[in-house]
Structures are given as structure tokens and as C-alpha cells.
Protein backbone atom coordinates (compact mmCIF):
# COMPACT_ATOMS: atom_id res chain seq x y z
CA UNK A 1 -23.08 190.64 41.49
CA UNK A 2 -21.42 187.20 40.32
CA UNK A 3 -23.47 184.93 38.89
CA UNK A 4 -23.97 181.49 41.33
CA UNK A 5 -23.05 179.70 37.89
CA UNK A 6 -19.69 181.49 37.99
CA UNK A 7 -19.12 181.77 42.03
CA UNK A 8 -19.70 177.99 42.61
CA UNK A 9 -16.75 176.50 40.58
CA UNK A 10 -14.34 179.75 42.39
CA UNK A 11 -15.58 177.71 46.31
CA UNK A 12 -15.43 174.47 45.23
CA UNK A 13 -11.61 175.28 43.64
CA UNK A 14 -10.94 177.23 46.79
CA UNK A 15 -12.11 174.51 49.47
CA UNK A 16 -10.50 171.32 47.60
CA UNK A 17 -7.07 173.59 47.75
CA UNK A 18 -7.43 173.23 51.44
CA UNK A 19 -7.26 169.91 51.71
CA UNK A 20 -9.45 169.99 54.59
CA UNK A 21 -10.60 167.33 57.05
CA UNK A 22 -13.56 169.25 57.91
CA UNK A 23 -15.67 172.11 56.57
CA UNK A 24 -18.32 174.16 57.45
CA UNK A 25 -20.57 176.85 55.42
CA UNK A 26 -23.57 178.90 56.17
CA UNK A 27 -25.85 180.11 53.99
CA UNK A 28 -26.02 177.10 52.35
CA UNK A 29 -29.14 176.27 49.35
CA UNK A 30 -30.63 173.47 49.82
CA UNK A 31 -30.47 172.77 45.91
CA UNK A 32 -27.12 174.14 46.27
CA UNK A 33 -26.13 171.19 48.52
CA UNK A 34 -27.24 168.98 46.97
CA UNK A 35 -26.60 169.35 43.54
CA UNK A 36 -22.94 171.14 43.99
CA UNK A 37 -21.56 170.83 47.05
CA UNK A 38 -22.08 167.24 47.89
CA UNK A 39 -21.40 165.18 44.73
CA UNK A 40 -18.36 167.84 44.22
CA UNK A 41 -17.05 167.51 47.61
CA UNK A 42 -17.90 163.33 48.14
CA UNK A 43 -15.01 163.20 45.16
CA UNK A 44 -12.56 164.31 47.57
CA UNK A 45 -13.98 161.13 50.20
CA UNK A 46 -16.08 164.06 51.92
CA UNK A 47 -19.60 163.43 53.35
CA UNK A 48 -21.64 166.41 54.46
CA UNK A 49 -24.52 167.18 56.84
CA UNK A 50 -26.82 169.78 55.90
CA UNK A 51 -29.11 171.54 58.26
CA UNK A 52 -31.59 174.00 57.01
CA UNK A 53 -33.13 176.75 58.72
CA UNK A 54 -36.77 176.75 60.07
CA UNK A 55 -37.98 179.87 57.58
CA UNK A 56 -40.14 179.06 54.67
CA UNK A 57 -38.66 178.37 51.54
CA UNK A 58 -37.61 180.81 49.43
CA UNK A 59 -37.95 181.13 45.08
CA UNK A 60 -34.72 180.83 43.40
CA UNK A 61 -33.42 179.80 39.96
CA UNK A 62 -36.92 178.75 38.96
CA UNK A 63 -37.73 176.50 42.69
CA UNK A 64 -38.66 176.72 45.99
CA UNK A 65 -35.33 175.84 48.09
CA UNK A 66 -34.42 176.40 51.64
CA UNK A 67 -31.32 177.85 52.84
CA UNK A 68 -29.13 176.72 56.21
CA UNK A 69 -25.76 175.15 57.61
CA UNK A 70 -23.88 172.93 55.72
CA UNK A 71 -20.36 170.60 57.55
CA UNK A 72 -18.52 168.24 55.94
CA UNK A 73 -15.82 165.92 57.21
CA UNK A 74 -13.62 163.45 55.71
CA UNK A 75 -14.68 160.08 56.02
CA UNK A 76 -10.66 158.90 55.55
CA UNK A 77 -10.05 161.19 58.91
CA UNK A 78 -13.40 161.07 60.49
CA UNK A 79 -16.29 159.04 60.93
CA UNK A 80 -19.66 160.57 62.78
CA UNK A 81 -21.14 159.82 65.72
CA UNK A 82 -23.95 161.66 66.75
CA UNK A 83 -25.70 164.56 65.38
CA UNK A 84 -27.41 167.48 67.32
CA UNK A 85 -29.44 170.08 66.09
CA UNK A 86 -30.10 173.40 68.33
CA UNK A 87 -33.32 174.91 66.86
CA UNK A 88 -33.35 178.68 68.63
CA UNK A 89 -36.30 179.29 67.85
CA UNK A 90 -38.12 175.83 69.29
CA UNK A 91 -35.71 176.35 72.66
CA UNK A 92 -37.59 179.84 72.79
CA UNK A 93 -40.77 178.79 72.67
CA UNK A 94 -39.84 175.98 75.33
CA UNK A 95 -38.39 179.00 77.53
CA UNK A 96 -40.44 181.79 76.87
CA UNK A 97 -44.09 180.31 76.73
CA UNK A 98 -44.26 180.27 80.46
CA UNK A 99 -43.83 183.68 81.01
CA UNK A 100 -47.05 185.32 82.48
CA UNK A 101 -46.73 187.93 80.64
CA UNK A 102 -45.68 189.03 77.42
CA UNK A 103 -44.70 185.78 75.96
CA UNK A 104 -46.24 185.76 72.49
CA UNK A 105 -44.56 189.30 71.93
CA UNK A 106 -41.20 188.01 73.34
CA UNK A 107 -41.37 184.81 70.81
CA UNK A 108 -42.35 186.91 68.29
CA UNK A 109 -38.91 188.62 68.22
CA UNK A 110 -36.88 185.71 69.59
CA UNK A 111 -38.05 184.09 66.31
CA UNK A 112 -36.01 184.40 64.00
CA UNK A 113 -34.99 181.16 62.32
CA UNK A 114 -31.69 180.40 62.88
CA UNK A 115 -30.34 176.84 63.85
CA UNK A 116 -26.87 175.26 64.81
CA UNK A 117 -25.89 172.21 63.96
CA UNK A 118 -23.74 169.87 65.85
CA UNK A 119 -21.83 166.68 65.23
CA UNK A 120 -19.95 164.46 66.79
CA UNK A 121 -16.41 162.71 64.97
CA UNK A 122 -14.12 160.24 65.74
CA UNK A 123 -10.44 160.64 64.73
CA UNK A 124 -9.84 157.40 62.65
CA UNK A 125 -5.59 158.56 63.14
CA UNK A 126 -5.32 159.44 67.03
CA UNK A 127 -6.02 157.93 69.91
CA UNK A 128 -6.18 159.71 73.60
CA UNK A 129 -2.81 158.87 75.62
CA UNK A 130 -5.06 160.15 78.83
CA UNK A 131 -8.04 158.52 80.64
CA UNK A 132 -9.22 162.45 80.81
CA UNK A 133 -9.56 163.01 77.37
CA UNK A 134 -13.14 162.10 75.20
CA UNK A 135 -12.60 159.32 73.28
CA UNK A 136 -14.62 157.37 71.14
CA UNK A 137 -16.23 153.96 70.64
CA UNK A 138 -13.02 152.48 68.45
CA UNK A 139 -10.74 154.64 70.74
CA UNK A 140 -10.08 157.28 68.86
CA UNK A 141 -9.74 161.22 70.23
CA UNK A 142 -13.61 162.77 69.73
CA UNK A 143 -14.13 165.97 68.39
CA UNK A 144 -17.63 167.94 68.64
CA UNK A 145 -17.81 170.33 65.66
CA UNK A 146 -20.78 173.31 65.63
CA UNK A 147 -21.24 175.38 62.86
CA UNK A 148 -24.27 178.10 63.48
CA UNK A 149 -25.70 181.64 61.57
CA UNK A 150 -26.44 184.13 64.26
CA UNK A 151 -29.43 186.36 63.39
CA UNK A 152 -28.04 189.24 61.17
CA UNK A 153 -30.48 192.45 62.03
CA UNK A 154 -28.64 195.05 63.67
CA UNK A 155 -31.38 196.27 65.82
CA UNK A 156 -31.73 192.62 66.98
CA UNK A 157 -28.78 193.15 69.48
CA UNK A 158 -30.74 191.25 72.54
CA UNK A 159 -31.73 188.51 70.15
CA UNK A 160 -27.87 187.50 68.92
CA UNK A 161 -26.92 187.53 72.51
CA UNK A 162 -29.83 185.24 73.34
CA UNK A 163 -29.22 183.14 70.71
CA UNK A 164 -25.60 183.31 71.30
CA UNK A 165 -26.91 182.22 75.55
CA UNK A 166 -28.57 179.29 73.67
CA UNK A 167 -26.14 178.18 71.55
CA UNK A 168 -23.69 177.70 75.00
CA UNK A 169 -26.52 176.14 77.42
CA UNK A 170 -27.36 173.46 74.23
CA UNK A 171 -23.98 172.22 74.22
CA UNK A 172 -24.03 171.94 78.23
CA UNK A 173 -27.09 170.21 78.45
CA UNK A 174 -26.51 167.59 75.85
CA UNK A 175 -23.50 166.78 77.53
CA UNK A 176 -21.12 168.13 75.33
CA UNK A 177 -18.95 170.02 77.20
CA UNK A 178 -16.53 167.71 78.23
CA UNK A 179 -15.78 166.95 74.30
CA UNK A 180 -13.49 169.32 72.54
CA UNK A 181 -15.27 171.62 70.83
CA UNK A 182 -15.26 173.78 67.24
CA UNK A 183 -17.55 176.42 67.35
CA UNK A 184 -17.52 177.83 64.32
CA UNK A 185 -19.45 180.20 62.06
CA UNK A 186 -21.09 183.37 61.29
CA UNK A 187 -21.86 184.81 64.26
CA UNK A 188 -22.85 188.87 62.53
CA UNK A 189 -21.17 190.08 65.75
CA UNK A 190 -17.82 192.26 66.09
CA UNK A 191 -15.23 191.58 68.65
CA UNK A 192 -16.54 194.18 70.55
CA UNK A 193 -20.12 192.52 70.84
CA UNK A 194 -21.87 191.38 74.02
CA UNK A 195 -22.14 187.84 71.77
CA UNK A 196 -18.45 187.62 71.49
CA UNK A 197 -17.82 188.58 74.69
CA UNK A 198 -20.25 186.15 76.43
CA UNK A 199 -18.89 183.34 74.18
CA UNK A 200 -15.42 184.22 75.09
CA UNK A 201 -15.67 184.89 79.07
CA UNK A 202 -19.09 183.29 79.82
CA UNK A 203 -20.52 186.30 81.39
CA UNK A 204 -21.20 189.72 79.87
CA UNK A 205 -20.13 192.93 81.60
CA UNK A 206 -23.00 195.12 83.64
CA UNK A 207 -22.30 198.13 81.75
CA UNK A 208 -22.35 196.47 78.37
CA UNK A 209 -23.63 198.96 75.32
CA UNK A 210 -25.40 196.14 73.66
CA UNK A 211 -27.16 195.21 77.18
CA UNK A 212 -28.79 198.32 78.04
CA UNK A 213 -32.13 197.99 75.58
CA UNK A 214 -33.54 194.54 76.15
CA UNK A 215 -37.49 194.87 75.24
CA UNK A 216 -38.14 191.86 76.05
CA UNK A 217 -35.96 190.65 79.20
CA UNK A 218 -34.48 188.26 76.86
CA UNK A 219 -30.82 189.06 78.83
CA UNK A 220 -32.64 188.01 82.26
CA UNK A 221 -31.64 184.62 81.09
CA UNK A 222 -28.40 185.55 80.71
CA UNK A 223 -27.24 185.98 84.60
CA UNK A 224 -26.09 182.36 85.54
CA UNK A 225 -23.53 182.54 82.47
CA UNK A 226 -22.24 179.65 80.79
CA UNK A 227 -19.39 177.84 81.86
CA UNK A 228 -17.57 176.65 78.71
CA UNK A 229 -13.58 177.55 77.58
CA UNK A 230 -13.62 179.00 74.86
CA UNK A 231 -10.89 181.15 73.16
CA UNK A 232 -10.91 181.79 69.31
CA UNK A 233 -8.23 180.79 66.96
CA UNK A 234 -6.54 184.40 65.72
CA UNK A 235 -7.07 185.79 69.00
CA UNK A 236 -5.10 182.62 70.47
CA UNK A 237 -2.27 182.65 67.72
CA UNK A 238 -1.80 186.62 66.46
CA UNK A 239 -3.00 188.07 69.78
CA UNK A 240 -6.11 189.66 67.96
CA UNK A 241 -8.75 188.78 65.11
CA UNK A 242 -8.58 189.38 61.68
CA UNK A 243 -9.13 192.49 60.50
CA UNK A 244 -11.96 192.30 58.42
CA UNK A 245 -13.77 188.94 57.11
CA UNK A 246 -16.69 190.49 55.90
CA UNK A 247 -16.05 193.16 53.19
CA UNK A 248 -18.55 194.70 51.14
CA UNK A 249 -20.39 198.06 50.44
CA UNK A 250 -22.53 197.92 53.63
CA UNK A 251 -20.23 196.65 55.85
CA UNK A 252 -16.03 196.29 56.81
CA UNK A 253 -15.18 194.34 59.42
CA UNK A 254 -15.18 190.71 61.48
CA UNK A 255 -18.36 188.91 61.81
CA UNK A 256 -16.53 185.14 61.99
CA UNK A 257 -14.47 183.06 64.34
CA UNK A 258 -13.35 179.76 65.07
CA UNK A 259 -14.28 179.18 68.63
CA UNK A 260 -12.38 176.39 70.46
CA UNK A 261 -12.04 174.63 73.88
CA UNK A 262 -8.95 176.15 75.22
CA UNK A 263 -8.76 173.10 77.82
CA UNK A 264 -8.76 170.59 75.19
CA UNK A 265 -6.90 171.87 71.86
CA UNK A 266 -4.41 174.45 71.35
CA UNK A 267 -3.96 176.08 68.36
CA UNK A 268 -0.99 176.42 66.37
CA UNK A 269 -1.00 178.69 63.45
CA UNK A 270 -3.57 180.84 61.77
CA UNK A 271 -3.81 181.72 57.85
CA UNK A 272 -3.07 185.51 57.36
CA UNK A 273 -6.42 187.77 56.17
CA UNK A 274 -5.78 190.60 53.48
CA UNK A 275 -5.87 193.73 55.36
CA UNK A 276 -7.78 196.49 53.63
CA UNK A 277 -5.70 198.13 51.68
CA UNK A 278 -5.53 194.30 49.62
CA UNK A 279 -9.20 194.31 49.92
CA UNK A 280 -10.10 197.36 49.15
CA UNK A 281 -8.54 196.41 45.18
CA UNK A 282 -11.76 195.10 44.56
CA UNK A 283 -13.88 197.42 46.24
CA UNK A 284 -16.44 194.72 47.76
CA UNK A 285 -16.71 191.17 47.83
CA UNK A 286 -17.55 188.94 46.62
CA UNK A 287 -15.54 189.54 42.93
CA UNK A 288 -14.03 188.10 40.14
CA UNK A 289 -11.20 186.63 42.14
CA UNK A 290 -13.54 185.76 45.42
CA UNK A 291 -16.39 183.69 45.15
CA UNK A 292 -17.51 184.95 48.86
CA UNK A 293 -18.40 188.33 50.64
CA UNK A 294 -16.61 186.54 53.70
CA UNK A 295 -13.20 185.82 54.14
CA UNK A 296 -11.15 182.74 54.49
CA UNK A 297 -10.18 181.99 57.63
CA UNK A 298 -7.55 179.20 58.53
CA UNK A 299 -6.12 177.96 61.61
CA UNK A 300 -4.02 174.82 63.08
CA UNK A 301 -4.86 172.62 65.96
CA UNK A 302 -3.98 169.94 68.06
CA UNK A 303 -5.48 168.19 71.06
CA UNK A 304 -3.46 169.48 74.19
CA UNK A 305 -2.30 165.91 76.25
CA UNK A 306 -1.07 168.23 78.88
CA UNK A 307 -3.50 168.00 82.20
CA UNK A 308 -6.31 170.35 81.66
CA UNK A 309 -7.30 172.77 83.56
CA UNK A 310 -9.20 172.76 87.47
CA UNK A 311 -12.82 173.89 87.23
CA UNK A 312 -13.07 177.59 87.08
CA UNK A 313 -9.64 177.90 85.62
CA UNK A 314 -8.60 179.09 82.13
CA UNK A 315 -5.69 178.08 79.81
CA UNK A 316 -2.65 179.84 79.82
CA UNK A 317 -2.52 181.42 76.75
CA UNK A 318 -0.93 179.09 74.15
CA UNK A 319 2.48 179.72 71.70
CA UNK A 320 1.67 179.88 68.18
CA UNK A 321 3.15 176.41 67.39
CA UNK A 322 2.24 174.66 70.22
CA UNK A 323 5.06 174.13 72.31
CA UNK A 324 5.94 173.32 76.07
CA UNK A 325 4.60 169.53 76.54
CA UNK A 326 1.64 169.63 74.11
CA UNK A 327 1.50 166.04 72.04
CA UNK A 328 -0.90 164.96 69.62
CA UNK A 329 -1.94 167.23 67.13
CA UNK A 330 -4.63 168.80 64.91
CA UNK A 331 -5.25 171.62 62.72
CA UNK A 332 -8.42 173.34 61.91
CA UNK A 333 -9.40 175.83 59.57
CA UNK A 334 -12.39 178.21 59.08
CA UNK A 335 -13.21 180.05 55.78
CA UNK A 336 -16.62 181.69 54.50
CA UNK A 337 -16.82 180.25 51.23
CA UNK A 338 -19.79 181.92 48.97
CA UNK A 339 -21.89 184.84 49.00
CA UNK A 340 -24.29 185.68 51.82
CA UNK A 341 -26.73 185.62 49.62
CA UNK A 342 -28.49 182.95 47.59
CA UNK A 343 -26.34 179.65 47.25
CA UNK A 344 -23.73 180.91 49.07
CA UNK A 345 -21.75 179.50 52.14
CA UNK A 346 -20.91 182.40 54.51
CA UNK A 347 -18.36 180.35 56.80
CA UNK A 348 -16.45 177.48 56.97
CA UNK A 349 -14.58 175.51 59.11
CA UNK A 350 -12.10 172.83 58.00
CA UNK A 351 -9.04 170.54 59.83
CA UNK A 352 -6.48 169.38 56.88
CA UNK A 353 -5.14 165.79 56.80
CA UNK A 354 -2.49 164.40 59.10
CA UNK A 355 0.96 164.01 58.87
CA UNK A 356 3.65 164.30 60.96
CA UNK A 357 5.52 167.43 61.51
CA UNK A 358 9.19 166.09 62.57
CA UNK A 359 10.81 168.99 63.74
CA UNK A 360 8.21 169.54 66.86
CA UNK A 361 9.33 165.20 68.34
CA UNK A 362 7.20 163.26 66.03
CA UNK A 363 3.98 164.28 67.34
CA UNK A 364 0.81 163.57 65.43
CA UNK A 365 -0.70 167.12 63.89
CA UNK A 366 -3.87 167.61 61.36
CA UNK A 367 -2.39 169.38 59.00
């Protein structure tokens, strides 16, 4: 494996390429944060958020150091508002400790750590044109972003999807779901996962593989759905997700997405992933060329200022650039940045600087 000493100077080269207006990682050091990350990235006029998981510390490079999610946004783009954090397993405990039976059992394996973390921007560049749209205090467009680490254990199938049923009710009930959302991260789920597929239609099929073995009636919970849009970036653009963005010994394939709200921002372009005959050139990941066992992902965005949809109705799907009456613009980018391992930063989730793209009327666009 790479050393950290080695790997950290490969992300930091990789995300200040990218220009970005707002990143996200998981996996995240605390030490790592703050030592690396922050005073690296607050060069480039960033200023970052970190949110650590609720697990006890771990013993690395001679300390005791906690590991979590990590966003940054640029304070020449953005400016925060509010911050949320969605503790899974304190929501659990809220939920589950009434049960009559059972509970302690079912909080035992609902426990497993993981947090999201939420927060709210305000474009300093673009203002809302319609009295529908979220805007902020100073009247610029808002923008929610949410970066989150699903639990990773395999066998844990009932637990992701829980988590995954948490992670949507949270942003309902703090009233978030009216502001456009980025829901980004590492969500150790494949497109064909009862996760993805309750993110992505807010209900999961009956005869669901991944819903059949639920120990604990975790997936009872699950009935009433959620009722956010969401749509992920490749799927959006290219029609289907990358092919891999995890690549290493154990596993090949796609764990990450960039979730968005398909009634409030359209996307517009999407970086292209080495397929895995590229990949395979350096047998796993991470490697001398990347820093991360994840793999960049990028994609462009823009706040739709057509009339969004009637309750209960989804987007039409979108063009790749954005076209047919959409104005205002921005882009958005995710990319796993370091190892999932110690110091690393699984995922991340960026929107590049503005200018103006001329050829599509003079609209506004992150880019």
C-alpha cells in the first residue's frame, strides 16, 4: 500500500486541478483534516466542515484520531448557512427504543456509526429569477449539500437500507426538501441495491433480493417511502453509472453517486471513468498514479428556472447540456479522493467556479 506521506500530496494535486466550488470526502482523519486538508485547501479560499463519526478513536501514526466526513466550499462562491448533522445511530435509538420487544438487539445492529453531514450555502454569483425557487438571506439561489458513508458490511444489507430510509426522512423533517439538494457520497451499495433504488424511486420493490432477510424488522419502517426527487448525475447525463468507482483486489464495481434534486437542478455533463481495461493497468487502487481506491467522479449542474414539477411528478429526463428553457447554471462534481483506509477521503463532491458559457444565451453556469 502507498504510504499516507506519499498519497496526500497525489489528492491535494488532484482536487486543486478541479477547481472546485465544493468538495466532499469520506473517510476523512481527523488529524488528517486538520493538519492537511484544511490549511492546504483554505490556500485555494476553501473552508471545510468536518464531521466525524460516533466510533471510538482509532491509533494511527503514533495518536488516537477519529475518522468521518469532510465538505468544503469556496468561500469566493459560497458562504454557509446552516449546518445539520444526521447521527444514524442516535435516530435509531430515538426509533427503535420503543419497541416492546427486541429493541436492544435491533440497536445493537442498527449501530453502526455512520453520520451524514449537511450544510446549507448561499450562491454569492446567482440569484433566483422565480418566487419558487430557495433563496437565501442576501438573495442568492440556496443549495443544501450532504455528503454521508453508508455502513460497508455486506451482510448488513437491512442496515444500509435503513440508514439509507434515514438519511431521506432527516432531510424531510428538517425542512430541507424544498432546497436543492447534493447528496453525495459513499453509499457501499451497487446500482442494483435496495439503497439505490429507494434513494432513486422512494419506494423499494416487494420482491427485492436485498429485502427478503430483515432480522430485525428494520424495513417495516420503510413502507411510507420517502418522497424526495432524486436522480443521480451519470445516470441523468450517459444514461447509466460509471462502470466501476471502486477498484481494488476485493472488490470491482460502483459504490458512489452524486444524488441530485431532479426538480431543482439539471445536470449537464459528467467526467468520463476509466473502464476496466484502463484500470485494470494497475491492478488495484489506490497506486502510484491514484492516491484513492475510489474513483473520480465529475459532473455539471445548473439550477433548472423552468417551473418544477406538480407533487407526485418526476422530471423529464434532462439533455446532457441542459437545453430547452433551462437558465441559470451550475456544475457539480463528485470524486473519492484517498484511500478507504486510514487518512483517506473515499468521495467527493465538488461544483467548479462560474463563468459564463456563451454559446448556450449567456446563461450563468458553475463551471
Amino acid at each position: 500500500a502507498l504510504s499516507w506521506s506519499w498519497r496526500k500530496h497525489l489528492i491535494i494535486k488532484e482536487l486543486k486541478s478541479m477547481a472546485a466550488d465544493i468538495i466532499t470526502l469520506q473517510e476523512v482523519q481527523k488529524d488528517a483534516f486538520e493538519d492537511w486538508f484544511r490549511p492546504e485547501l483554505a490556500e485555494m479560499r476553501y473552508e471545510g466542515v468536518f464531521q466525524p463519526k460516533k466510533r471510538e478513536p482509532i491509533f494511527h501514526r503514533g495518536r488516537y484520531t477519529s475518522e468521518g466526513c469532510a465538505t468544503f466550499y469556496k468561500t469566493t462562491r459560497f458562504r454557509k448557512l446552516e449546518k445539520f448533522v444526521f447521527d444514524y445511530d442516535k435516530i435509531s435509538l430515538d426509533l427503535l427504543s420503543v419497541r416492546p420487544q427486541d429493541a436492544e438487539q435491533c440497536l445493537k445492529r442498527a449501530s453502526k456509526g455512520n453520520v451524514a453531514l449537511a450544510l446549507v450555502l448561499e450562491d454569492l454569483t446567482l440569484q433566483p429569477l422565480h418566487g419558487w425557487q430557495a433563496v437565501g438571506p442576501s438573495g442568492g439561489h440556496k443549495l443544501c449539500v450532504v455528503n454521508t458513508h453508508i455502513c460497508a458490511d455486506p451482510r448488513s444489507t437491512d442496515v444500509k437500507t435503513w440508514q439509507a430510509h434515514l438519511l431521506a426522512t432527516s432531510i424531510e423533517q428538517n425542512g430541507l426538501a424544498n432546497t436543492p439538494l447534493l447528496v453525495c457520497g459513499d453509499f457501499n451499495s451497487t446500482p442494483d441495491s435496495a439503497v439505490y433504488e429507494y434513494l432513486r424511486q422512494g419506494v423499494i420493490r416487494g420482491d427485492h433480493p436485498e429485502i427478503q432477510q430483515d432480522p430485525c424488522g428494520l424495513l417495516e419502517y420503510l413502507k411510507s417511502g420517502h418522497s424526495l426527487r432524486l436522480n443521480t448525475a451519470y445516470e441523468a447525463c450517459s444514461g447509466e453509472e460509471a462502470e466501476h468507482t471502486n477498484y481494488t483486489e476485493e472488490f470491482k464495481g460502483t459504490l458512489d453517486y452524486i444524488f441530485f434534486s431532479s426538480d431543482s437542478l439539471a445536470v449537464l455533463a459528467v467526467s468520463q471513468v476509466d473502464d476496466a481495461a484502463t484500470l485494470s493497468k494497475d491492478v488495484a487502487l489506490p497506486s502510484c498514479s491514484r492516491p484513492s481506491d475510489h474513483v473520480s467522479l465529475v459532473s455539471t449542474f445548473m439550477f433548472r428556472e423552468d417551473c418544477p414539477p406538480s407533487a407526485g411528478q418526476m422530471s423529464a429526463p434532462l439533455s446532457p447540456y441542459g437545453r430547452g428553457g433551462y437558465g441559470g447554471g451550475a456544475q457539480l462534481s463528485t470524486s473519492p479522493g484517498a484511500n478507504g483506509g486510514p487518512g483517506g477521503a473515499d468521495s467527493q463532491v465538488f461544483v467548479p467556479g462560474a463563468h459564463i458559457y456563451e454559446p448556450y444565451g449567456g446563461n450563468h453556469w458553475y463551471s
